[in-house]
Each structure stands twice: as structure tokens, then as C-alpha cells.
N, C-alpha and C. Protein backbone atom coordinates (compact mmCIF):
# COMPACT_ATOMS: atom_id res chain seq x y z
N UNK A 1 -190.52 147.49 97.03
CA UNK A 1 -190.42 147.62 95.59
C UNK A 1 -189.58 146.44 95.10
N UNK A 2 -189.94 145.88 94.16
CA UNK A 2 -189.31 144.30 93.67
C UNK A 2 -188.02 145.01 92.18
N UNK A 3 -187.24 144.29 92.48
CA UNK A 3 -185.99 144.90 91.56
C UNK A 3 -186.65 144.91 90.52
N UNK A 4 -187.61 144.19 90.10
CA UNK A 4 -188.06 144.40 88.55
C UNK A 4 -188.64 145.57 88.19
N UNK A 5 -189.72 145.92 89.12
CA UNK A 5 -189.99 147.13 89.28
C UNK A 5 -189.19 148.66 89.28
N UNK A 6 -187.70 148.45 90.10
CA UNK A 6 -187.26 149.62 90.03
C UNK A 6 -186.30 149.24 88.66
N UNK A 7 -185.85 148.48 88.24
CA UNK A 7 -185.25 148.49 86.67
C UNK A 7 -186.34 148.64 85.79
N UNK A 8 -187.37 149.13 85.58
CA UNK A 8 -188.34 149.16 84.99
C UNK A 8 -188.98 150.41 84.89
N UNK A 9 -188.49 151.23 85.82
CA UNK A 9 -189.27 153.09 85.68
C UNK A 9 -188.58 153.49 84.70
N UNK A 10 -189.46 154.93 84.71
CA UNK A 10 -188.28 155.73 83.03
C UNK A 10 -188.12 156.80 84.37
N UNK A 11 -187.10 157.70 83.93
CA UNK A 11 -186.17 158.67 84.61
C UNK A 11 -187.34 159.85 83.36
N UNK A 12 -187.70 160.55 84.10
CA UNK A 12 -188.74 161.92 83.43
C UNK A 12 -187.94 163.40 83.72
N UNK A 13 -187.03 163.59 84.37
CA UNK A 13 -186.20 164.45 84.61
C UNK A 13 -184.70 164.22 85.60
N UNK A 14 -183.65 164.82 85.35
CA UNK A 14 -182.65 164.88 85.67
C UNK A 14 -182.00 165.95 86.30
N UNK A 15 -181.21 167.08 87.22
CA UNK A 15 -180.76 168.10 87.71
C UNK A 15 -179.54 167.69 88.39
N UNK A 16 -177.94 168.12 88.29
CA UNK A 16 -177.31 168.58 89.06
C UNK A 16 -176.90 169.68 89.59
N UNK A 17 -176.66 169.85 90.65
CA UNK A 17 -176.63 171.24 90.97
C UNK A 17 -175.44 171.31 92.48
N UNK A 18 -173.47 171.57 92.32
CA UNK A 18 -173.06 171.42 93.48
C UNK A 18 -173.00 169.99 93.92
N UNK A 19 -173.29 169.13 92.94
CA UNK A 19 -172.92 168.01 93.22
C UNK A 19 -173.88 167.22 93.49
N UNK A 20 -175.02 167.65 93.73
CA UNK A 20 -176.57 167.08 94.02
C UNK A 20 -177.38 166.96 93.14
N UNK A 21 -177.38 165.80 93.12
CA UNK A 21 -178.30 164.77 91.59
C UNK A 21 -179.80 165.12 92.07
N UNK A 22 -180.72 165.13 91.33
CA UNK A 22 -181.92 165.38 91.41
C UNK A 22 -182.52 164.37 90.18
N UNK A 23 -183.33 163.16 90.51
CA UNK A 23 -184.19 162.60 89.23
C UNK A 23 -185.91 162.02 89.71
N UNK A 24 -186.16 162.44 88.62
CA UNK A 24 -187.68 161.92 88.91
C UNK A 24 -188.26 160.93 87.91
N UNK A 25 -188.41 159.94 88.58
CA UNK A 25 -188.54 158.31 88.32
C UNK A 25 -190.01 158.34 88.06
N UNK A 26 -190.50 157.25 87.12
CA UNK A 26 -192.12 157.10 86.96
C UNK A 26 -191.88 155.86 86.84
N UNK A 27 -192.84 154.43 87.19
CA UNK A 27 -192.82 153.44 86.89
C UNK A 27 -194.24 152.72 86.24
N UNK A 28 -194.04 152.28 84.96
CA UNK A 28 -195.29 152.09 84.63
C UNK A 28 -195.88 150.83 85.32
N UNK A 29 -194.95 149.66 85.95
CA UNK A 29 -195.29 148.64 86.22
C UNK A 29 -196.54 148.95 87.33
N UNK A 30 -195.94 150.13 88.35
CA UNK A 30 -197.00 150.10 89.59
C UNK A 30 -197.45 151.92 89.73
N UNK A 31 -196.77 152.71 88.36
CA UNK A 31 -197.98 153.77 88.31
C UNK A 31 -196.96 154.46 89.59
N UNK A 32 -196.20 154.46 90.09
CA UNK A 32 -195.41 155.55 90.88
C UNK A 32 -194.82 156.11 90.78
N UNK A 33 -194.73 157.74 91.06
CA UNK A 33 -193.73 158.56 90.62
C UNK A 33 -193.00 158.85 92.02
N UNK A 34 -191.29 158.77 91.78
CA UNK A 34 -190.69 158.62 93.26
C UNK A 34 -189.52 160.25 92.44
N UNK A 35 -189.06 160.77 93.76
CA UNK A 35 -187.81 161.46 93.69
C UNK A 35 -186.25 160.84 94.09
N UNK A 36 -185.40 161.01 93.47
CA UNK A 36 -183.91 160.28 93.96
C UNK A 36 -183.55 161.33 94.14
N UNK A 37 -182.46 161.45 95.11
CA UNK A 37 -181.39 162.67 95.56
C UNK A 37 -180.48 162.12 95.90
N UNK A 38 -179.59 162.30 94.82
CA UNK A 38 -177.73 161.66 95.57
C UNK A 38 -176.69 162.88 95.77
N UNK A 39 -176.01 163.01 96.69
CA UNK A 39 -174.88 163.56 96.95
C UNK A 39 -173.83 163.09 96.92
N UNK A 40 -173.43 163.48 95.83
CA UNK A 40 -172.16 162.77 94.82
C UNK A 40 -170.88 162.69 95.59
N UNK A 41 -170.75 164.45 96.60
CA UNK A 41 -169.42 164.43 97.47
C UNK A 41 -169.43 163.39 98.63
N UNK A 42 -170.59 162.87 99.28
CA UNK A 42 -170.68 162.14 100.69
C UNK A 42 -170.98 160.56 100.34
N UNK A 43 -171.60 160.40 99.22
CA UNK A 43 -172.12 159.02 98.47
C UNK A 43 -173.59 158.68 99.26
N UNK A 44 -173.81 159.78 100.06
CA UNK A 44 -175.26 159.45 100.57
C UNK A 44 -176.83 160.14 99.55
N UNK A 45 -177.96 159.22 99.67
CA UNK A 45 -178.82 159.51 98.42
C UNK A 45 -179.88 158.98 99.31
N UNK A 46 -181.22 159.33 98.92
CA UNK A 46 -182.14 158.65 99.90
C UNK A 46 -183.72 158.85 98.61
N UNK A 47 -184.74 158.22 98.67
CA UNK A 47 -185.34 158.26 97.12
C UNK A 47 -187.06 158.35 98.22
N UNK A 48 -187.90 159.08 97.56
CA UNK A 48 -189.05 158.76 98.19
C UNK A 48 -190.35 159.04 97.23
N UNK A 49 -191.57 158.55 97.78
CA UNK A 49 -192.67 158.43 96.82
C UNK A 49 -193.29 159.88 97.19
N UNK A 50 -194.18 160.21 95.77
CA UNK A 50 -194.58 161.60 95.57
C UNK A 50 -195.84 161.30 94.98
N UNK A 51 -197.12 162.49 95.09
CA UNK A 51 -198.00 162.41 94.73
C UNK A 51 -197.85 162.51 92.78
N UNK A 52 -198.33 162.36 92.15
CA UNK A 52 -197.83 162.99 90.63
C UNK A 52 -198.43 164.30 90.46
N UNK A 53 -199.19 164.67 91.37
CA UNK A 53 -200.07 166.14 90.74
C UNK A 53 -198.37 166.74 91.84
N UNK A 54 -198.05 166.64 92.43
CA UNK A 54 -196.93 166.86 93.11
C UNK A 54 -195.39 166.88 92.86
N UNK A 55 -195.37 165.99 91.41
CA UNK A 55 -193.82 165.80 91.14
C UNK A 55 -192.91 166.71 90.40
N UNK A 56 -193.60 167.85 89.70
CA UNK A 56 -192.19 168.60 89.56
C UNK A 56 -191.75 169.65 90.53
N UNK A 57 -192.67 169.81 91.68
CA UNK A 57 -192.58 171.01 92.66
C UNK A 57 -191.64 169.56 93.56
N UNK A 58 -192.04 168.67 93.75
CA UNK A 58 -191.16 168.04 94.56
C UNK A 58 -189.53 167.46 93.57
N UNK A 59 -189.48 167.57 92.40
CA UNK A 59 -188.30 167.74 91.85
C UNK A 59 -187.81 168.56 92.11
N UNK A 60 -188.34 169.77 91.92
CA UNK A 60 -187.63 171.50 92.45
C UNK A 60 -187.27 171.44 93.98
N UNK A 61 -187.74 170.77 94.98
CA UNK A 61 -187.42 171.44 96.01
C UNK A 61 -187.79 169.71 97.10
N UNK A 62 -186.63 168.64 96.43
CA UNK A 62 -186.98 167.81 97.67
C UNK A 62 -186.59 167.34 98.30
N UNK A 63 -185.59 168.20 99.20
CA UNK A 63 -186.08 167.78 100.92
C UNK A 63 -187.01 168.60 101.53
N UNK A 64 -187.64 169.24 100.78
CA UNK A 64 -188.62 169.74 100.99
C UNK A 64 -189.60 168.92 101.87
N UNK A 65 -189.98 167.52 100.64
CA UNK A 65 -190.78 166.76 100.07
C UNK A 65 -190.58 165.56 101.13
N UNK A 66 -189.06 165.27 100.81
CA UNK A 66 -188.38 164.25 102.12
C UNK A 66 -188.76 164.23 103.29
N UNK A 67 -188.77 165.30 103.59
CA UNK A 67 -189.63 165.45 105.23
C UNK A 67 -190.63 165.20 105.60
N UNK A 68 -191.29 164.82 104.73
CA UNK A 68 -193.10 164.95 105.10
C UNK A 68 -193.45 163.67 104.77
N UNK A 69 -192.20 162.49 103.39
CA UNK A 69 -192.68 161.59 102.77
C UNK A 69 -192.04 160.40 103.45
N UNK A 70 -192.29 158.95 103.07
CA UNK A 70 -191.44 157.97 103.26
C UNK A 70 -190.14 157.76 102.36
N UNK A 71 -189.12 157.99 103.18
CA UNK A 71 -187.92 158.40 102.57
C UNK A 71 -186.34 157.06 102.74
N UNK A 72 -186.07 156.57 101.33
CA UNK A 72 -185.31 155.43 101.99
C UNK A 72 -184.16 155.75 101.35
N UNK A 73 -183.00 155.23 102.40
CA UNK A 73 -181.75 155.51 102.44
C UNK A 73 -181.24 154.73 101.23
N UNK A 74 -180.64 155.46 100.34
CA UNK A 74 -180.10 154.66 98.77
C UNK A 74 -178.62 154.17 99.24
N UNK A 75 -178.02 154.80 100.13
CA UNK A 75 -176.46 154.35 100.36
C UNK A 75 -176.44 153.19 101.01
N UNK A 76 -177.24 152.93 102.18
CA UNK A 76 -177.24 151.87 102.86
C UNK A 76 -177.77 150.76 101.88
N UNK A 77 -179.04 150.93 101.50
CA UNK A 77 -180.15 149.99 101.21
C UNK A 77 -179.30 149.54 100.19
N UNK A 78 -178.64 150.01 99.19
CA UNK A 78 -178.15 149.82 97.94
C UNK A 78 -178.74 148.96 96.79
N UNK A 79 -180.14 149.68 96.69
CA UNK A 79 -181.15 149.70 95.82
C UNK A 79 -182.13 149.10 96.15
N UNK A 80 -182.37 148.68 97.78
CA UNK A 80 -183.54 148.42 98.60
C UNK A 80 -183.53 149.15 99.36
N UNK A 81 -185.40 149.70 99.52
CA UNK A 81 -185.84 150.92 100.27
C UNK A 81 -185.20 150.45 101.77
N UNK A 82 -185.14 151.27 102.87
CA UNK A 82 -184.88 151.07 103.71
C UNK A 82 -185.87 152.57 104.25
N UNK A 83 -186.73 152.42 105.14
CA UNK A 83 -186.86 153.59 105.80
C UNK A 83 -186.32 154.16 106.39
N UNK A 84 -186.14 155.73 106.19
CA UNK A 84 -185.35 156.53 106.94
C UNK A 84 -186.07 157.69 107.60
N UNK A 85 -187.08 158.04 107.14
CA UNK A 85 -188.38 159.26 107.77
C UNK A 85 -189.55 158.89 107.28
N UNK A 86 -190.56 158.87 108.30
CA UNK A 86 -191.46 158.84 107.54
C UNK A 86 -192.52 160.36 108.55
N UNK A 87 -193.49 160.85 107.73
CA UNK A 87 -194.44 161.50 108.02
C UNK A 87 -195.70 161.23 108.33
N UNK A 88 -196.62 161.94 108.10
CA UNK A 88 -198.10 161.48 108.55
C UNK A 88 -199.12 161.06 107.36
N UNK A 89 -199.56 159.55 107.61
CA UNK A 89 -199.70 158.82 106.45
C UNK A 89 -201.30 159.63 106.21
């Protein structure tokens, strides 16, 4: 994902809950809807791509979603994907 690209999505929903950020990103540049999850107490966050017929059930519930998707580490990468799981493409 090219920085222009990720300064460039709109944020379509927001959730904290216990300290756990929940947002769901859309980008018009390349048409992707991704999930972010930060954990505010540890500073660890990890962001991954979602189907859109898929994105508010994977807002509600994603590490659900994380597990199954390509999932990149936001703490390390520090705003470059980095893979951290991936599933079956």
C-alpha cells in the first residue's frame, strides 16, 4: 500500500471498547475496505483487508477476521504493512 493511498481512505466506523480501538477504513484510491485494531494498553495494532460484503461483521468481531486474513503488524511496520498471518488465499 503506497502512503498516498493509506492517507487517502475515509475511516466508515470507529469502536472502543477496554482499550481496543476498532476502525474500518475504505479507500477510494484502490476500492479497499481494511480493519485496524489497536491496543491502546500494549501499543500493539495489526490492520487487515476484508471482503466489503464482509466489513461490518468483520468490524464486530476482528480477530475473528485476522485469522483467516492477511494481517500486518501496525506497531512494528509503523504504517507499512508488514505480514504477520496470513490464511488461505
Amino acid at each position: 500500500m503506497t502512503a498516498t493511498a493509506f492517507t487517502e481512505r475515509r475511516e466508515l466506523a470507529h469502536r472502543i471498547n477496554d482499550g481496543i480501538q476498532v476502525s474500518l477504513y475504505w479507500s477510494r484510491a484502490t476500492n479497499r475496505v481494511t480493519v485496524a485494531v489497536l491496543d491502546s494498553h500494549s501499543g500493539e495494532g495489526l490492520e487487515f483487508d476484508v471482503d466489503g460484503s464482509n466489513a461490518l461483521d468483520a468490524f464486530k468481531h476482528p480477530y475473528a477476521y485476522a485469522a483467516t486474513a492477511h494481517a500486518w503488524d501496525l506497531a512494528e511496520s509503523r504504517g507499512r504493512p508488514i505480514p504477520v498471518a496470513s490464511g488461505s488465499d
